[in-house]
Protein backbone atom coordinates (compact mmCIF):
# COMPACT_ATOMS: atom_id res chain seq x y z
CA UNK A 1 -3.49 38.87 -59.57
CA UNK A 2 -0.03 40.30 -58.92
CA UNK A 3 2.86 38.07 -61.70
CA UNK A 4 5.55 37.15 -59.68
CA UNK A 5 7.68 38.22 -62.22
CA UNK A 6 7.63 41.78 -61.25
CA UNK A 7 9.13 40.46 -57.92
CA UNK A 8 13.17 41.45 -57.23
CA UNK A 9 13.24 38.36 -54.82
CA UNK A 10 12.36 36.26 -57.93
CA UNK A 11 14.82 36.37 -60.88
CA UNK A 12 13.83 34.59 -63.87
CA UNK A 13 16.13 34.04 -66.42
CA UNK A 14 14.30 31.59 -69.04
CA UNK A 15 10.08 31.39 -69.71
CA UNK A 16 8.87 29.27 -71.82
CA UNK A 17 5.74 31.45 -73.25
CA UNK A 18 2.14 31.20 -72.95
CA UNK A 19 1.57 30.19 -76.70
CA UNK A 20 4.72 27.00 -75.50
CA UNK A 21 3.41 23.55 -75.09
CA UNK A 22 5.98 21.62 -74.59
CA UNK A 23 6.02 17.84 -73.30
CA UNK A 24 9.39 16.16 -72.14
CA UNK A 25 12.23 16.47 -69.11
CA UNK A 26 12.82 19.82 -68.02
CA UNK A 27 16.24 20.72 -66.60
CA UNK A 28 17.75 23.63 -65.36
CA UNK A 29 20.50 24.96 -63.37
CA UNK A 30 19.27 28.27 -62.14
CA UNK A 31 15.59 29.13 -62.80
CA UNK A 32 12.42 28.94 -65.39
CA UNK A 33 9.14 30.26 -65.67
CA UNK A 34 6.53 28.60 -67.57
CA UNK A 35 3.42 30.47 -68.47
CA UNK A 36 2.21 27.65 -71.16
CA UNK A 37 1.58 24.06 -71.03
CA UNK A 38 3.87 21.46 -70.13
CA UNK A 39 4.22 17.33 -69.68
CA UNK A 40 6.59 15.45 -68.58
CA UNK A 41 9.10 16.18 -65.59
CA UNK A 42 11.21 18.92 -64.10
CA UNK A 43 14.43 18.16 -62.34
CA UNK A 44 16.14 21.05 -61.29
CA UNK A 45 18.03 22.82 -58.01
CA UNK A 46 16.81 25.66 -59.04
CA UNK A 47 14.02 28.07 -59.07
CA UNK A 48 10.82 27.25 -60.89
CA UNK A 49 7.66 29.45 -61.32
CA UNK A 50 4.39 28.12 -62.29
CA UNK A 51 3.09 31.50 -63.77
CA UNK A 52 -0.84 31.91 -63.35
CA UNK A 53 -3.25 30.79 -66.07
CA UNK A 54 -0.07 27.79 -66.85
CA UNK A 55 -0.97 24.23 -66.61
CA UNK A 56 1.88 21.63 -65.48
CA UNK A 57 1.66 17.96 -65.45
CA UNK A 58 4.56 16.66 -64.54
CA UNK A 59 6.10 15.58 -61.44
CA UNK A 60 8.55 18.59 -59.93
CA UNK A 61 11.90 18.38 -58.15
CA UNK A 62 13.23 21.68 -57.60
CA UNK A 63 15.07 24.02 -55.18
CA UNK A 64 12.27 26.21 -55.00
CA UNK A 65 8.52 26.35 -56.74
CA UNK A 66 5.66 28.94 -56.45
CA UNK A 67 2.61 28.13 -58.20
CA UNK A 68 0.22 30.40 -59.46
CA UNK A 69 -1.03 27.82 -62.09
CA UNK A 70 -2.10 24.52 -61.66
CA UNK A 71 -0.32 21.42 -61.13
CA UNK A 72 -1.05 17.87 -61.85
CA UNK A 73 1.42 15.56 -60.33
CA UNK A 74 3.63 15.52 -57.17
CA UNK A 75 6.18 18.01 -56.15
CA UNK A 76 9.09 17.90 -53.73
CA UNK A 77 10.36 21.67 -53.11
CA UNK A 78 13.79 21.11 -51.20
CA UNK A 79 13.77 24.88 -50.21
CA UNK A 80 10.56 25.83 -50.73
CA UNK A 81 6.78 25.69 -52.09
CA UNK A 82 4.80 28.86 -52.48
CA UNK A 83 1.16 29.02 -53.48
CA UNK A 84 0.14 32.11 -54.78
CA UNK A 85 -4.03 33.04 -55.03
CA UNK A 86 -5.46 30.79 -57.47
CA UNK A 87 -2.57 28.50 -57.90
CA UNK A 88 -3.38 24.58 -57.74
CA UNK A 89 -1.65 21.28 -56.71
CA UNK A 90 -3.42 18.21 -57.44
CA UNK A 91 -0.78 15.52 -56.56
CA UNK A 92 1.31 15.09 -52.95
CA UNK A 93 4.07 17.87 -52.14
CA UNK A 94 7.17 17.47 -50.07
CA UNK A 95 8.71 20.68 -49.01
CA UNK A 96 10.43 22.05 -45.71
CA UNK A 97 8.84 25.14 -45.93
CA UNK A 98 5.29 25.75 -46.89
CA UNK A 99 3.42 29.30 -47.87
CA UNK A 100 0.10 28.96 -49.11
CA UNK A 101 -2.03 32.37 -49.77
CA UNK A 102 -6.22 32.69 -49.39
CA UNK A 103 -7.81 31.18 -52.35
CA UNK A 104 -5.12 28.25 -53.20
CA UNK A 105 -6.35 24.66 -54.16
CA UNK A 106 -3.82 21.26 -52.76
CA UNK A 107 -5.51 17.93 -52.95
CA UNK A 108 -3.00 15.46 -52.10
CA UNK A 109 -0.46 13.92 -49.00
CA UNK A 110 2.14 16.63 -47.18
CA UNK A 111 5.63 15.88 -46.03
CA UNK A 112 7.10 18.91 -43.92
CA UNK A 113 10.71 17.83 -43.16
CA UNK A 114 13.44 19.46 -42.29
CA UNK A 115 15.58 17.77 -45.03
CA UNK A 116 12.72 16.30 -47.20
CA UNK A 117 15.93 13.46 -49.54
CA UNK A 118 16.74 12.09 -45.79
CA UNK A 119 13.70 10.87 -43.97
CA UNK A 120 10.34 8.74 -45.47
CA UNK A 121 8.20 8.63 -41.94
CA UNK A 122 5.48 6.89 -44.58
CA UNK A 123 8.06 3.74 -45.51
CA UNK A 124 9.39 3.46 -41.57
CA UNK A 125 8.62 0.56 -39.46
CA UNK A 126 6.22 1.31 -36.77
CA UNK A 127 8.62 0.54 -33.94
CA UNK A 128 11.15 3.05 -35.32
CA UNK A 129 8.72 5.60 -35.97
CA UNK A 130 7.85 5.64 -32.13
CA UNK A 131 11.46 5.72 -31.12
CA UNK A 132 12.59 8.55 -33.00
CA UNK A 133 8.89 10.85 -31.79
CA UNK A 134 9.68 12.77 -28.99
CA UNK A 135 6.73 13.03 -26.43
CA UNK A 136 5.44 16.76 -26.00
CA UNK A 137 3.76 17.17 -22.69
């Protein structure tokens, strides 16, 4: 499977290593790829790369996220949420953009909004819900 590390799009500039397992809150300014085992939580408006063969439980806020590991807990992505083969989310994802490659696993509830902190449709009254729906014939 291709490490996304080797991508120029993708600039890393801290890993915590695959021997790491580290439990606790995460944040970060810029970006971090973890290729061990973490708990906790990340917070971040930054990039984040879930490194394949890492395991993550944690609920994620981030800028952006691709996954090649697995995840246990929800995500929102305020940029965006890649999956790459063989990455995993277990846990609901909010995210305005959404890439998701063959052989991916996501068991969970998916918000795609166009600015994911400003609109719950889930917590919205019926009545309001219906207004703001624009009909497509």
């Amino acid at each position: 499977m291709p490490r996304l590390i080797e991508n120029p799009v993708y600039k890393v500039r801290t890993v915590l290593g695959g021997e790491t397992k580290f439990n606790g809150i995460l944040r970060f300014q810029d970006s971090l790829k973890i290729d061990g085992r973490f708990e906790g939580a990340v917070e971040s408006p930054g990039f984040l790369m879930v490194e394949t063969g890492a395991e993550v439980v944690a609920d994620i806020s981030v800028g952006t996220l691709v996954v090649g590991g697995i995840i246990h807990g929800n995500v929102t992505a305020t940029e965006r949420l890649e999956l790459l083969p063989g990455g995993q989310i277990i846990g609901n994802i909010r995210c305005p953009n959404l890439i998701m490659a063959e052989s991916t696993g996501f068991r969970g509830r998916c918000e795609m909004l166009t600015d994911p902190a400003a609109v719950n449709i889930f917590s919205m009254p019926l009545d309001r819900l219906k207004k703001t729906i624009s009909r497509v014939n």
